[in-house]
Protein backbone atom coordinates (compact mmCIF):
# COMPACT_ATOMS: atom_id res chain seq x y z
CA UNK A 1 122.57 91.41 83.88
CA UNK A 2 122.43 88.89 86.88
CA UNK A 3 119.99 88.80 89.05
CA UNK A 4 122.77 89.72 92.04
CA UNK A 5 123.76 92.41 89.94
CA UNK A 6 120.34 93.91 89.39
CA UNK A 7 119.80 93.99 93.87
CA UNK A 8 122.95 95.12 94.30
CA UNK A 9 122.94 97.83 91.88
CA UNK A 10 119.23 98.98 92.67
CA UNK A 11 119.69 99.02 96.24
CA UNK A 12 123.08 101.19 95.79
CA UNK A 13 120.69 103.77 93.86
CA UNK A 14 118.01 103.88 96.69
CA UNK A 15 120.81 104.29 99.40
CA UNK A 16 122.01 106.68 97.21
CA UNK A 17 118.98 108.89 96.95
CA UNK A 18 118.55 108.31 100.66
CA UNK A 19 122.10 109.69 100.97
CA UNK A 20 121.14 113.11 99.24
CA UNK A 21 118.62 113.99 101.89
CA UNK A 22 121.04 112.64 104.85
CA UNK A 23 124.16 114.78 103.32
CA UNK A 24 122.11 118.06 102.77
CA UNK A 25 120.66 118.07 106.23
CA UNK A 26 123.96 116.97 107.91
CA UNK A 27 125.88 120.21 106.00
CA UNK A 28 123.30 122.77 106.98
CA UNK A 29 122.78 121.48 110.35
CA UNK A 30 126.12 121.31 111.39
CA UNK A 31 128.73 123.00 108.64
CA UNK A 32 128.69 126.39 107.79
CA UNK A 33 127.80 125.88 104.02
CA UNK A 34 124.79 128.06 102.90
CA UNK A 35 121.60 126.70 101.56
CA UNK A 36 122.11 128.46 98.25
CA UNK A 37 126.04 127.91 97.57
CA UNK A 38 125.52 124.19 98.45
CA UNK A 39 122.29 124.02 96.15
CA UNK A 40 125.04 125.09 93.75
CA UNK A 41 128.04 123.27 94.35
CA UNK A 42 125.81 120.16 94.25
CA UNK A 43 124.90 121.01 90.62
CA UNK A 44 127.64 121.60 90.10
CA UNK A 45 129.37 118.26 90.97
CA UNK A 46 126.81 116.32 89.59
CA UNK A 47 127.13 117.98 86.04
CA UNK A 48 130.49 116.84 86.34
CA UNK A 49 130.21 113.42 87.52
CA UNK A 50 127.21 112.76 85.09
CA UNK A 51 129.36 114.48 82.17
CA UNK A 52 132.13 111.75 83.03
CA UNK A 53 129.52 108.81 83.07
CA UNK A 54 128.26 109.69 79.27
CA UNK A 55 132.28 110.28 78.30
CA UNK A 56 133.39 106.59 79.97
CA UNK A 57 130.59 104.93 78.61
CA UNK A 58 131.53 106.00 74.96
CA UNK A 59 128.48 108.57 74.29
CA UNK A 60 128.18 111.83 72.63
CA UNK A 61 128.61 115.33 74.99
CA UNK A 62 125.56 115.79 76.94
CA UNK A 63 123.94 118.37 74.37
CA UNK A 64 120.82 116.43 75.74
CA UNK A 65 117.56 118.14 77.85
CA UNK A 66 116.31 121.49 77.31
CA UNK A 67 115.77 124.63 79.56
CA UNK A 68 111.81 123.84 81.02
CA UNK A 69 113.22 120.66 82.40
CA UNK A 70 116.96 122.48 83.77
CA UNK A 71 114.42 125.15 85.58
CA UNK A 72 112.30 122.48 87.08
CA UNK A 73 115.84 120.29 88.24
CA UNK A 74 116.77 123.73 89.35
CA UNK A 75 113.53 124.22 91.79
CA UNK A 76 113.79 120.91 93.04
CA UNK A 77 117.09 121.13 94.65
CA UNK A 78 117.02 124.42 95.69
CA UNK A 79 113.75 123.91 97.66
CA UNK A 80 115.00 120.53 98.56
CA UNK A 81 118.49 122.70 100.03
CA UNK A 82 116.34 125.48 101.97
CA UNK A 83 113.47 122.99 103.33
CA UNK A 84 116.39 121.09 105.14
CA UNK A 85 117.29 124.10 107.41
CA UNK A 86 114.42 123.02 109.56
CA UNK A 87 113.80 119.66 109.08
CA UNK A 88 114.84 116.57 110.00
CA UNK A 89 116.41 114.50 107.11
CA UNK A 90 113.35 111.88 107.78
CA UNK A 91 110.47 114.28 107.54
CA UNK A 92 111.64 115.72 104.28
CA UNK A 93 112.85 112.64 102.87
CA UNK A 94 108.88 111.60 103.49
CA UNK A 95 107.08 115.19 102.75
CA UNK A 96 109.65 114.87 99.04
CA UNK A 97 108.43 111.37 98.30
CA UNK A 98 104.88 111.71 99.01
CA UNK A 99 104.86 115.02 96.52
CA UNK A 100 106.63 113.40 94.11
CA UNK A 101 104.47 110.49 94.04
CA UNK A 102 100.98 112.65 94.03
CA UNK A 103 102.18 114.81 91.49
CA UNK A 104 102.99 111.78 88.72
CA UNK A 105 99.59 110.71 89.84
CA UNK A 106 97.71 113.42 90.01
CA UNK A 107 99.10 114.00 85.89
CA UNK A 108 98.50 110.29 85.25
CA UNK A 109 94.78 111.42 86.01
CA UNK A 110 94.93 114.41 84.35
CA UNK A 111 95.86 112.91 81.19
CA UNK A 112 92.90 110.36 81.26
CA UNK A 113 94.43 107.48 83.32
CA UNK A 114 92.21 105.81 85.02
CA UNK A 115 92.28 103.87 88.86
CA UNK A 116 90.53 101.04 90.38
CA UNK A 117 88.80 100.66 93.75
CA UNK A 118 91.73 99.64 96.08
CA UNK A 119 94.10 102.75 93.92
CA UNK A 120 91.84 105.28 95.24
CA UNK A 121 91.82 103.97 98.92
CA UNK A 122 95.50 103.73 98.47
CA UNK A 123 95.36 107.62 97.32
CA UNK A 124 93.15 108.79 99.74
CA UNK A 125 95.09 107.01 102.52
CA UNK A 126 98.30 108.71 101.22
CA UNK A 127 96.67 112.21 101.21
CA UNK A 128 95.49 111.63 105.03
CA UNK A 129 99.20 110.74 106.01
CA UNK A 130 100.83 113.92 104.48
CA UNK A 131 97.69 115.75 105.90
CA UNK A 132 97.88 114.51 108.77
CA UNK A 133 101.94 115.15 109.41
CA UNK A 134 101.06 118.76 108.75
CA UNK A 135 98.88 119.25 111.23
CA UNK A 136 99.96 121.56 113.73
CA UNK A 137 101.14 120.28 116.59
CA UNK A 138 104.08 119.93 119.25
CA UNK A 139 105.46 117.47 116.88
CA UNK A 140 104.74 118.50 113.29
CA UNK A 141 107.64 120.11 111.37
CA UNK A 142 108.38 123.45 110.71
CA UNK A 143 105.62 124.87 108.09
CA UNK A 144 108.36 126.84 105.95
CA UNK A 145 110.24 124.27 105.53
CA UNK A 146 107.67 121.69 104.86
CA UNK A 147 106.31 124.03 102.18
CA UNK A 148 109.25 123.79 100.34
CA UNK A 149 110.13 120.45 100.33
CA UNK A 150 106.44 119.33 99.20
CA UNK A 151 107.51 122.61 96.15
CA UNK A 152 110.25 120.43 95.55
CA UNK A 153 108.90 117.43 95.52
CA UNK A 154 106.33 118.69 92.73
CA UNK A 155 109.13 119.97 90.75
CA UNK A 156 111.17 116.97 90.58
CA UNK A 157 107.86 115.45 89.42
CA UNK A 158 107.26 117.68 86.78
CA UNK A 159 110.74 117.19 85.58
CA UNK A 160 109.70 113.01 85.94
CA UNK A 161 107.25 113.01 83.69
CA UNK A 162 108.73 115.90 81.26
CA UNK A 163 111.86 113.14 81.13
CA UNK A 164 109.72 110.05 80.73
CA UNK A 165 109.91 110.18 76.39
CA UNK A 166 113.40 112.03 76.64
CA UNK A 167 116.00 109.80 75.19
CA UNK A 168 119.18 108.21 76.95
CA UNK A 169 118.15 109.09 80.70
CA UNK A 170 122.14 109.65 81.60
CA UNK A 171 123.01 111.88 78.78
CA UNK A 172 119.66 114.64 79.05
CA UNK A 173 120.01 114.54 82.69
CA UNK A 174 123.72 115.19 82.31
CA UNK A 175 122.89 118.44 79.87
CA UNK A 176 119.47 119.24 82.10
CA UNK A 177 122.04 119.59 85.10
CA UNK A 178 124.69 121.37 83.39
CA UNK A 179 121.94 123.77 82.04
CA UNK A 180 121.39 124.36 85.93
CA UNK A 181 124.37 125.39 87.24
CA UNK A 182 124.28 129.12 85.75
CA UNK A 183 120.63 129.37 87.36
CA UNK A 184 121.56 127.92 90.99
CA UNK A 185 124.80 130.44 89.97
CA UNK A 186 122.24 133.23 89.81
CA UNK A 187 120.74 132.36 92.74
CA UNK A 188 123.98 132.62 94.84
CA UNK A 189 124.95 135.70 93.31
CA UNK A 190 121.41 137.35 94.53
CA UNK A 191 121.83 135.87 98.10
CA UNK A 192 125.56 136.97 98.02
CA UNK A 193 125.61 138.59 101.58
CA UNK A 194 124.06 135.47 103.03
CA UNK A 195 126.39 133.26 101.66
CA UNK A 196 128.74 131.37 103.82
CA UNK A 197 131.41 128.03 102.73
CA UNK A 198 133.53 126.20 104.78
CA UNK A 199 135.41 123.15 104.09
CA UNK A 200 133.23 120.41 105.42
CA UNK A 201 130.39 122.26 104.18
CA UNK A 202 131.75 121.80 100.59
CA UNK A 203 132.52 118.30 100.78
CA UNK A 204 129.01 117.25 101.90
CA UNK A 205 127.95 119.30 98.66
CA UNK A 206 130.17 117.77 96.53
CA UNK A 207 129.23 114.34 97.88
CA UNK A 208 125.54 114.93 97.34
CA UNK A 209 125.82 116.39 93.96
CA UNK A 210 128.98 113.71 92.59
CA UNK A 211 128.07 110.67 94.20
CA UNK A 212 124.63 110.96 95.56
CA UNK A 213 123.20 112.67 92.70
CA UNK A 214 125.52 111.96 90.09
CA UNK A 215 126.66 108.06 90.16
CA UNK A 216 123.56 107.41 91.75
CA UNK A 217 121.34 108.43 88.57
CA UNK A 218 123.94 106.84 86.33
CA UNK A 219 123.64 103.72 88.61
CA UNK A 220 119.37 103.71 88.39
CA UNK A 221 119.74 104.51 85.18
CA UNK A 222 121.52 101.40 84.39
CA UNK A 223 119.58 99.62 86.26
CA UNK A 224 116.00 100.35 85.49
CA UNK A 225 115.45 98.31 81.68
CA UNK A 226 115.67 95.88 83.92
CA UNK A 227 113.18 96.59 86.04
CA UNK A 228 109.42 96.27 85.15
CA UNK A 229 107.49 99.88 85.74
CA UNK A 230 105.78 98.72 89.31
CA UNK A 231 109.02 96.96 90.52
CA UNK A 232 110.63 100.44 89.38
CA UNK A 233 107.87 102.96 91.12
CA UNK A 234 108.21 100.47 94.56
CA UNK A 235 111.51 99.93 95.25
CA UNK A 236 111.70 103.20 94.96
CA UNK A 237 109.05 103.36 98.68
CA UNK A 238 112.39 102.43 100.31
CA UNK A 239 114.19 105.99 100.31
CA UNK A 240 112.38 107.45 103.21
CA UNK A 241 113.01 104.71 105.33
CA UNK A 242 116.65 104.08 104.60
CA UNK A 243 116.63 108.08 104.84
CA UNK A 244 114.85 107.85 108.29
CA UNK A 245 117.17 105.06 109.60
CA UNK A 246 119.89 106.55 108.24
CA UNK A 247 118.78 109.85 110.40
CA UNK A 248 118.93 107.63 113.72
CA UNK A 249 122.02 105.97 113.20
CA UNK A 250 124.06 108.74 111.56
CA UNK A 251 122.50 112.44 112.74
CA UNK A 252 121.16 111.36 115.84
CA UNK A 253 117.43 112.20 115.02
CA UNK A 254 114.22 110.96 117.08
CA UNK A 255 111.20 109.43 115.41
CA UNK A 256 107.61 110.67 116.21
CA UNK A 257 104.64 108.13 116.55
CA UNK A 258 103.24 111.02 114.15
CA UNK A 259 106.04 110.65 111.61
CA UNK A 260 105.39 106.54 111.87
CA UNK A 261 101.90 106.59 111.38
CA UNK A 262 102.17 109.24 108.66
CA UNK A 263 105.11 107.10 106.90
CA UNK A 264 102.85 104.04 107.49
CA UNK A 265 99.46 105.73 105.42
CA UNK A 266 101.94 107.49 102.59
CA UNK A 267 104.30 104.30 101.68
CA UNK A 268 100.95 102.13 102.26
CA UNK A 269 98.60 104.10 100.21
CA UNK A 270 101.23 104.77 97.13
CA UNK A 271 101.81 100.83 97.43
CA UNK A 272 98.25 100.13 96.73
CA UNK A 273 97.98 102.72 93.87
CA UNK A 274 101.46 101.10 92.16
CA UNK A 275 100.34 97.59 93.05
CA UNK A 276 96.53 97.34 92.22
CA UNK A 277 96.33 95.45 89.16
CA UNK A 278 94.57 96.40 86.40
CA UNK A 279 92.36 94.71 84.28
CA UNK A 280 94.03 93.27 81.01
């Protein structure tokens, strides 16, 4: 693969995982769709789409994945769906990131890993930025909402490292998200006289769960042999801010000097934990 090919591709994956969190807040800010039906429909989709990536590129049916890692896919995006009621697609793009990040961590650590000097500044500067946007105040966001995005973020963890020794990446997470769609099903069922779908509303589902979701993890998935581990785990620091520019430009939203500084200390302090070098 050419080098061109390998930045164009990756940086159509991160825009693509920035879209999710633009597209979810944009349909339950301003469509009718319910947080539950579009948690869904999104699962939906993106079964679909990922089910047609495995069949074009010649593979087998995604039999792939296994329940544990369906439930945890499951909790992400339905805490990712409800947390973006209240906040702004920039603050839970960040609050998602930073959870994600300190739960692959805090298992690296668990599991006897091991970090230097600078990793542990880098940690502990992370940890004061996500403490520090939580702190109440005129402009830190909604607690509800923050609680479930950082849930989310752990679960989409967990389901990172249960996926790390898994196989062809496209074909379990095609099976791990068709193995979610009866449980995000169950879910709507249950909230059934809450639920609410209107047109737009399903098209911003569909987009986040098809093309978001769906080509976007067949694109990253592609693209990532090519990509050593730490050029993998950094690029990867550019999702919350193409998600936070992306909520300027496209929803209108306003940056806080607290949302800055606390971007600033989470990106910078997960940098220095990926980016420390360790001894040979």
């Amino acid at each position: 693969m050419s080098f061109v090919r390998i930045i164009a591709l990756t940086s159509l994956a991160m825009i693509a995982f920035a879209g999710n969190s633009l597209l979810c807040r944009a349909a339950l800010r301003d469509t009718g769709i319910d947080a539950a039906s579009f948690t869904a429909i999104r699962l939906a989709s993106g079964a679909v789409m990922l089910w047609l990536a495995v069949r074009v590129r010649g593979g087998s049916p995604p039999g792939a994945g296994n329940w544990p890692s369906a439930l945890a896919l499951f909790t992400y995006a339905a805490g990712f769906s409800f947390a973006y009621l209240s906040l702004p697609a920039a603050t839970g793009a960040l609050l998602l990131f930073g959870a994600v990040q300190a739960t692959m961590i805090g298992h690296g650590l668990w599991t006897g890993e091991r970090l230097r000097g600078g990793q542990w500044v880098g940690l502990l500067l992370a940890v004061v930025g996500l403490v520090g946007l939580l702190l109440p105040g005129l402009s830190a966001p909604p607690l509800q909402g923050a609680a479930l995005m950082l849930a989310a973020g752990v679960a989409w963890g967990v389901y990172s490292i249960r996926g790390k020794r898994a196989g062809d990446a496209t074909r379990v997470t095609a099976g791990n998200f068709l193995r979610a769609v009866p449980i995000a099903a169950g879910l709507s069922l249950l909230m059934a006289n809450a639920s609410a779908l209107d047109a737009a509303g399903f098209a911003y589902a569909v987009a986040s769960g098809a093309l978001a979701s769906g080509i976007g993890y067949a694109i990253w998935y592609t693209v990532l042999p090519t990509l050593t581990a730490t050029k993998a785990a950094t690029v990867q620091l550019s999702v919350p801010v193409i998600a936070a520019l992306g909520g300027i430009v496209l929803l209108g939203e306003h940056l806080s000097l607290r949302l800055v500084l606390a971007a600033i200390a989470v990106l910078g302090g997960i940098a220095l934990v990926i980016l420390e070098k360790r001894p040979a």
